[in-house]
Protein backbone atom coordinates (compact mmCIF):
# COMPACT_ATOMS: atom_id res chain seq x y z
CA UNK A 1 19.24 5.37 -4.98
CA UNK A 2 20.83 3.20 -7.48
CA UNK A 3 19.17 0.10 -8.66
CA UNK A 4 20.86 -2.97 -8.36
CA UNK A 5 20.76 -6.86 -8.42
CA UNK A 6 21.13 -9.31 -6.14
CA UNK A 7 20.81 -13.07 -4.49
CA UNK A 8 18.88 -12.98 -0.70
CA UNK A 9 17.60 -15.84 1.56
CA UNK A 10 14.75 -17.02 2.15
CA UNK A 11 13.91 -16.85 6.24
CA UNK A 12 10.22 -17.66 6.37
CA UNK A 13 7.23 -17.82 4.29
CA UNK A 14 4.12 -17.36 6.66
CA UNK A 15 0.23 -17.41 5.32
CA UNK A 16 -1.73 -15.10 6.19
CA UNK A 17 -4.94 -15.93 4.83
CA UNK A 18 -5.80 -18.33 2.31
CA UNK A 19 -5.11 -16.24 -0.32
CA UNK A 20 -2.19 -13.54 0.96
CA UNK A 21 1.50 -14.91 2.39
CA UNK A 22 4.25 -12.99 3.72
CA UNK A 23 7.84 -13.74 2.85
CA UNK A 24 10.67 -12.83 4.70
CA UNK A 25 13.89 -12.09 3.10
CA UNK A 26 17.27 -11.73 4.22
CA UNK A 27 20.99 -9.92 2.78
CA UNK A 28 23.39 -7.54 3.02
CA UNK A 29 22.21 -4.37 4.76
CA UNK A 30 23.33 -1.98 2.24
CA UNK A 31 22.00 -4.06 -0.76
CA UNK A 32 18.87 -4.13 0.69
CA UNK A 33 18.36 -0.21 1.37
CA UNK A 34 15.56 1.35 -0.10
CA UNK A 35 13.23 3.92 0.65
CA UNK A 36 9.78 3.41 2.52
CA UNK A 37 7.43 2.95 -0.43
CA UNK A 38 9.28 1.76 -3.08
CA UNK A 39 9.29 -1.98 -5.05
CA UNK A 40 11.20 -4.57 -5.99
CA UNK A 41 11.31 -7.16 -8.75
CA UNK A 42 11.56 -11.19 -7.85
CA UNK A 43 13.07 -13.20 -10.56
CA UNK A 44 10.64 -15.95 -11.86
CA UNK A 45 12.91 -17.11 -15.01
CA UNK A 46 15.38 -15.03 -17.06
CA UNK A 47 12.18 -13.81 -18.78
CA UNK A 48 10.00 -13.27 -15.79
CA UNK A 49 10.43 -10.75 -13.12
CA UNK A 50 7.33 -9.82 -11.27
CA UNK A 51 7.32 -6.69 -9.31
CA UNK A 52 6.34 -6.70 -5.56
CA UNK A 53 5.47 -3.50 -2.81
CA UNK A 54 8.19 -3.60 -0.22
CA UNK A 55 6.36 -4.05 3.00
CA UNK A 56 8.87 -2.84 5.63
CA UNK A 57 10.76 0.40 6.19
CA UNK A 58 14.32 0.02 5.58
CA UNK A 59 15.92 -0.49 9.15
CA UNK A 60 19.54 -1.43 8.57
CA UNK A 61 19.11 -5.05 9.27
CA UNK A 62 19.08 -6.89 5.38
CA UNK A 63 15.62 -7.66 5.79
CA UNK A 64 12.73 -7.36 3.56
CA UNK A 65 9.22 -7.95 3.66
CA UNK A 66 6.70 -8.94 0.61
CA UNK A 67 2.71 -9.41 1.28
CA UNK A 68 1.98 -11.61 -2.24
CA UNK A 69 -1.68 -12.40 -3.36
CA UNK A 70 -2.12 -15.75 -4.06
CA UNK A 71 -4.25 -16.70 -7.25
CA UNK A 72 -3.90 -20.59 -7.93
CA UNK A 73 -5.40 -20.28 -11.35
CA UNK A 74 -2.83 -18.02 -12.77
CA UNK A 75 0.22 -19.71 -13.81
CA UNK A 76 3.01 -17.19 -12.78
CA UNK A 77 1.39 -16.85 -9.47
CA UNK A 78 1.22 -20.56 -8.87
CA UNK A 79 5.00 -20.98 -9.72
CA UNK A 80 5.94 -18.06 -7.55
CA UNK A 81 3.89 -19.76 -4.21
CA UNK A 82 6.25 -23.11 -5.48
CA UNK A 83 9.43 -21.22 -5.82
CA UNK A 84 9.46 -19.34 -2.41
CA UNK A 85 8.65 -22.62 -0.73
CA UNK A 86 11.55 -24.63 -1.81
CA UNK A 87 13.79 -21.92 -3.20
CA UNK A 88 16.50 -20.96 -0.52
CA UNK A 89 17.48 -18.07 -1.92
CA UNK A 90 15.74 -15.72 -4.31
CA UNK A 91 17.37 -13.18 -6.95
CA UNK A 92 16.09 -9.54 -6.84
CA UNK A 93 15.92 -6.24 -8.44
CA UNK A 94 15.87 -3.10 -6.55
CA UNK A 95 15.04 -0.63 -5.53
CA UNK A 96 12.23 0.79 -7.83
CA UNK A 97 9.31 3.66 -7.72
CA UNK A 98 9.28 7.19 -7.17
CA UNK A 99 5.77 6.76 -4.94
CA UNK A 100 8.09 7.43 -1.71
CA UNK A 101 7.43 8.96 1.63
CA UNK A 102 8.53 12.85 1.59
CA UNK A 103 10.23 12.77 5.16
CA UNK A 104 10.38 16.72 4.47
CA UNK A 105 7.17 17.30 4.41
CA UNK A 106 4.83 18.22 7.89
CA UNK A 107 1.69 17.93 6.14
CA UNK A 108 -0.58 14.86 7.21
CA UNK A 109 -0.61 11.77 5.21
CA UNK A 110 -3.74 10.43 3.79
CA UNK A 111 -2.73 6.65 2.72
CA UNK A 112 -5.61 4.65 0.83
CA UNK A 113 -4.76 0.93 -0.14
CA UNK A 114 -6.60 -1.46 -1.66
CA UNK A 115 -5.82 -5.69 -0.76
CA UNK A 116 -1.84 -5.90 -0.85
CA UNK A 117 -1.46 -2.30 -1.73
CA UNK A 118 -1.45 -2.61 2.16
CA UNK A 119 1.99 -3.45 2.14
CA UNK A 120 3.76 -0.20 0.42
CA UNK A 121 1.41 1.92 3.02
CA UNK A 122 2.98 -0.01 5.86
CA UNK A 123 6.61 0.84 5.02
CA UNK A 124 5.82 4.89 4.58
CA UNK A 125 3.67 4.44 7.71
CA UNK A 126 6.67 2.54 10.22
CA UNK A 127 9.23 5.09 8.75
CA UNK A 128 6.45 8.29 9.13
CA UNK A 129 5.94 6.51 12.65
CA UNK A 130 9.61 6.65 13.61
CA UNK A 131 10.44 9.88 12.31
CA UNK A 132 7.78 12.42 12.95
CA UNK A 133 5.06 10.52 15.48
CA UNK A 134 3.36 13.62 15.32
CA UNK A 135 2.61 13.80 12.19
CA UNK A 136 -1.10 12.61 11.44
CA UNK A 137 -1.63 9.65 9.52
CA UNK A 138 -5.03 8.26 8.10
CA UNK A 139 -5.03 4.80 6.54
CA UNK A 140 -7.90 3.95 4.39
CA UNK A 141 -7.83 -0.13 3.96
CA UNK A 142 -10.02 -1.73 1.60
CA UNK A 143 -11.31 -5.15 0.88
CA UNK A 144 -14.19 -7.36 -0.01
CA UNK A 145 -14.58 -9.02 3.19
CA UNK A 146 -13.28 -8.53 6.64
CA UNK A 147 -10.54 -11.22 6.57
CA UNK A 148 -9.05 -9.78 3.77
CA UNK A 149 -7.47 -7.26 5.63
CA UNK A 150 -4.87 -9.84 6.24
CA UNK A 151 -3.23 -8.08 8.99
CA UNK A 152 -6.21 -6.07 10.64
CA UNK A 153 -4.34 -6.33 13.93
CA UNK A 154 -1.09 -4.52 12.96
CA UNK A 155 -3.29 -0.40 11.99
CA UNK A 156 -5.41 -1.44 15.19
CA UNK A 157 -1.99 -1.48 17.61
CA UNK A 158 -1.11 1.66 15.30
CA UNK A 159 -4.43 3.16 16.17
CA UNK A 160 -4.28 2.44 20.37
CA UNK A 161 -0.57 3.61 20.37
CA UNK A 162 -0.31 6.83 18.38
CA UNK A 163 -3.28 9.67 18.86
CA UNK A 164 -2.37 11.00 15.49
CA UNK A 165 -2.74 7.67 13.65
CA UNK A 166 -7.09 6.78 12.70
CA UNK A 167 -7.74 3.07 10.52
CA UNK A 168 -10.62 3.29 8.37
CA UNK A 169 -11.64 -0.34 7.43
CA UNK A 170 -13.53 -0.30 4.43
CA UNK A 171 -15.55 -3.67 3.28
CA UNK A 172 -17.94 -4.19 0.81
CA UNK A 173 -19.72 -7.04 2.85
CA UNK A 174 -20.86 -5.67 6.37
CA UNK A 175 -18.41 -7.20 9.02
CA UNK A 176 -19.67 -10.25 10.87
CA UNK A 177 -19.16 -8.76 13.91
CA UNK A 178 -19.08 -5.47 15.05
CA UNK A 179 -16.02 -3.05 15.08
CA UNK A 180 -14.79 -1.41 18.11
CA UNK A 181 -11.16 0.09 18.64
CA UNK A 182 -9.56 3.26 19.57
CA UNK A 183 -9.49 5.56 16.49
CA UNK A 184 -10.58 2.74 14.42
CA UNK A 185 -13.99 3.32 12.21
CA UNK A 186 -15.70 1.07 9.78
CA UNK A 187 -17.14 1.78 6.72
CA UNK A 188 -19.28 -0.41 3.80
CA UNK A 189 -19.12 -0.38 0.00
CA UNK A 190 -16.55 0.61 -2.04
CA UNK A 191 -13.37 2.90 -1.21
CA UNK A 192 -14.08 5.72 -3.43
CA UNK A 193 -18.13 5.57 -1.99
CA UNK A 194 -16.83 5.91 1.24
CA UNK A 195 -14.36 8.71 0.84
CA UNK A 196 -17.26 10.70 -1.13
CA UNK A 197 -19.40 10.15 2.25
CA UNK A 198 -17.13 10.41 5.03
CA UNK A 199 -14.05 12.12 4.44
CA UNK A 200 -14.25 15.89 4.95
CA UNK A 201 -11.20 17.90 3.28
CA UNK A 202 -8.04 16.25 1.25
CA UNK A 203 -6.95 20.02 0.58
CA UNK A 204 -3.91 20.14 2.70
CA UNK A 205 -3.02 16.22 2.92
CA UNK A 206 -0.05 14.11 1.41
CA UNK A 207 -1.98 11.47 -0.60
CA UNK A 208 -0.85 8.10 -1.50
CA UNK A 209 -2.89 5.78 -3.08
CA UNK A 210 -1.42 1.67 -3.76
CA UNK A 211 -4.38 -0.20 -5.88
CA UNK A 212 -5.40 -1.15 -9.19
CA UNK A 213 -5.60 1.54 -11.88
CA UNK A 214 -9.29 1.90 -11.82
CA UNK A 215 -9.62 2.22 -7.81
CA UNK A 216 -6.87 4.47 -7.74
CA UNK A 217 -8.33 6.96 -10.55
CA UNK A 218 -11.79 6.50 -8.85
CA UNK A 219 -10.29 7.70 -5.69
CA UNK A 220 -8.70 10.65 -7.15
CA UNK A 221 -11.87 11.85 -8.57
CA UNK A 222 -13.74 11.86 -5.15
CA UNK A 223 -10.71 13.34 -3.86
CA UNK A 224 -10.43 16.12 -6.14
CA UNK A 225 -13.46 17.72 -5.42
CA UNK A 226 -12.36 17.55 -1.78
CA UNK A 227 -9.29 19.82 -2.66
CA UNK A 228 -6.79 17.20 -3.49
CA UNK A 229 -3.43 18.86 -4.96
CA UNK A 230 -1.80 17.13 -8.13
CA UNK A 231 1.40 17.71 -6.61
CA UNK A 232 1.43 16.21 -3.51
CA UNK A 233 -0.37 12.91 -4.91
CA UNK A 234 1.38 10.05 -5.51
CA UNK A 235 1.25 6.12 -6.65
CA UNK A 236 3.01 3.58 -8.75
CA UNK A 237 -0.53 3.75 -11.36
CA UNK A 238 1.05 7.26 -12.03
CA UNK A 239 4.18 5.67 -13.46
CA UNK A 240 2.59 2.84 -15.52
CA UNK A 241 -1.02 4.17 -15.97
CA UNK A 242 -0.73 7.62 -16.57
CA UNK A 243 -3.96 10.18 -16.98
CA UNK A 244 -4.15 13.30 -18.42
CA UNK A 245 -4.96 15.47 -16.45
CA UNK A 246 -4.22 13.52 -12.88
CA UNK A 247 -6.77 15.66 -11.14
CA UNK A 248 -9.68 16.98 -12.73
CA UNK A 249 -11.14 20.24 -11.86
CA UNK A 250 -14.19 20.31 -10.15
CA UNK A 251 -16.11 21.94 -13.09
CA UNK A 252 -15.00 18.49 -15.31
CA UNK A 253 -16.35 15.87 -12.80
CA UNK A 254 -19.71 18.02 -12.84
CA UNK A 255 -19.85 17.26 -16.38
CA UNK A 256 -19.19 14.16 -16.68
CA UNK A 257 -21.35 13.60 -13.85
CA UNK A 258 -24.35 15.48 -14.94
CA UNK A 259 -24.55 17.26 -11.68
């Protein structure tokens, strides 16, 4: 799909937590197109273009979707919160990444996310959803806290509609209160901690991981020794992060391990 740029509108700019906001955006249908997983870039200045998960499956509507961190202290992010608020329309570059769902494939998708990586795991998971309902899905969400899964509410529906769909929330403070939901389990510490504990087999899975370099990488290493397969892995880090090799053999992580 060819890259391109263009001018959108602004529809609604929602927060979602003190620190996360969604913005809605709106154009033509087939300059919007893009495939479920991929980014965009928002233009800051004719310097600045900052590059953003596209939260929605492409539905033939011109709409878009962006889940944006807020960070007050950080200059770029403050004048992007200002811009979307009084800008009506925004200029754009996309689409962009290769981490997209494989609509081919039958194998079950393993999805792990980290804080807004949420939002490239919910486009691959509405388009997986409408497409093959059958196929399993199992979204690992991570977070600090409990309200930092911004939009807990959206995997639960996911969960109590689709037998083939399981949310793992994973916090590193215990939740306040306890969780209960149909195919819906909690776990405590850190994503790749919890994976090493509680996940069985990643041997015959389509893996996509959305996160920060360093959770990503830690993820693959628990995952490799669960039978993860270098070529059905994927994630933006890949891209702009690369490792050599992406996943280790077993033997390696025992010795850098010691174990």
């Amino acid at each position: 799909m060819t890259a391109r740029t263009l001018t959108c509108q602004v529809t609604a700019v929602e927060d979602l937590t003190p620190d996360v906001f969604r913005v809605r955006l709106e154009g033509r249908a087939e300059a919007m197109a893009h495939a479920p997983g991929q980014y965009l870039q928002l233009k800051l200045d004719d310097d600045t273009w900052v590059p953003f998960s596209i939260a929605n499956a492409h539905a033939g509507d011109g709409t878009l979707e962006l889940h944006i961190q807020h960070w007050p202290e950080r200059g770029n992010s403050a004048r992007l919160r200002e811009l979307v608020q009084v800008a009506e329309r925004l200029t754009l570059h996309l689409p962009g990444g290769d981490c997209v769902l494989d609509s081919e494939s039958t194998r079950p998708l393993l999805l792990i996310a980290a804080g807004t990586g949420f939002a490239q795991m919910k486009a691959i998971i509405e388009a997986s959803l409408h497409e093959a309902p059958e196929r399993p899905i199992e979204l690992w969400w991570a977070a600090r806290e409990r309200r930092d899964l911004y939009l807990e509410s959206l995997p639960r529906q996911w969960a109590a509609e689709y037998p083939t769909f399981r949310f793992h929330m994973v916090t590193e403070r215990a939740p306040e209160t306890p969780v209960a939901g149909e195919r819906v389990i909690a776990h405590r510490g850190r994503i790749d901690e919890a994976l090493a504990l509680d996940l069985a087999d990643a041997g015959d899975h389509d893996v996509y991981l959305s996160g920060s370099p360093g959770m990503v990488y830690a993820c693959v290493d628990v995952l490799a020794s669960l039978g993860l397969e270098a070529s059905r892995t994927f994630s933006d880090v890949f891209a702009y992060a690369p490792r050599r090799p992406l996943v280790p053999t077993v033997g390696s992580l025992k010795r850098e391990t010691g174990s």
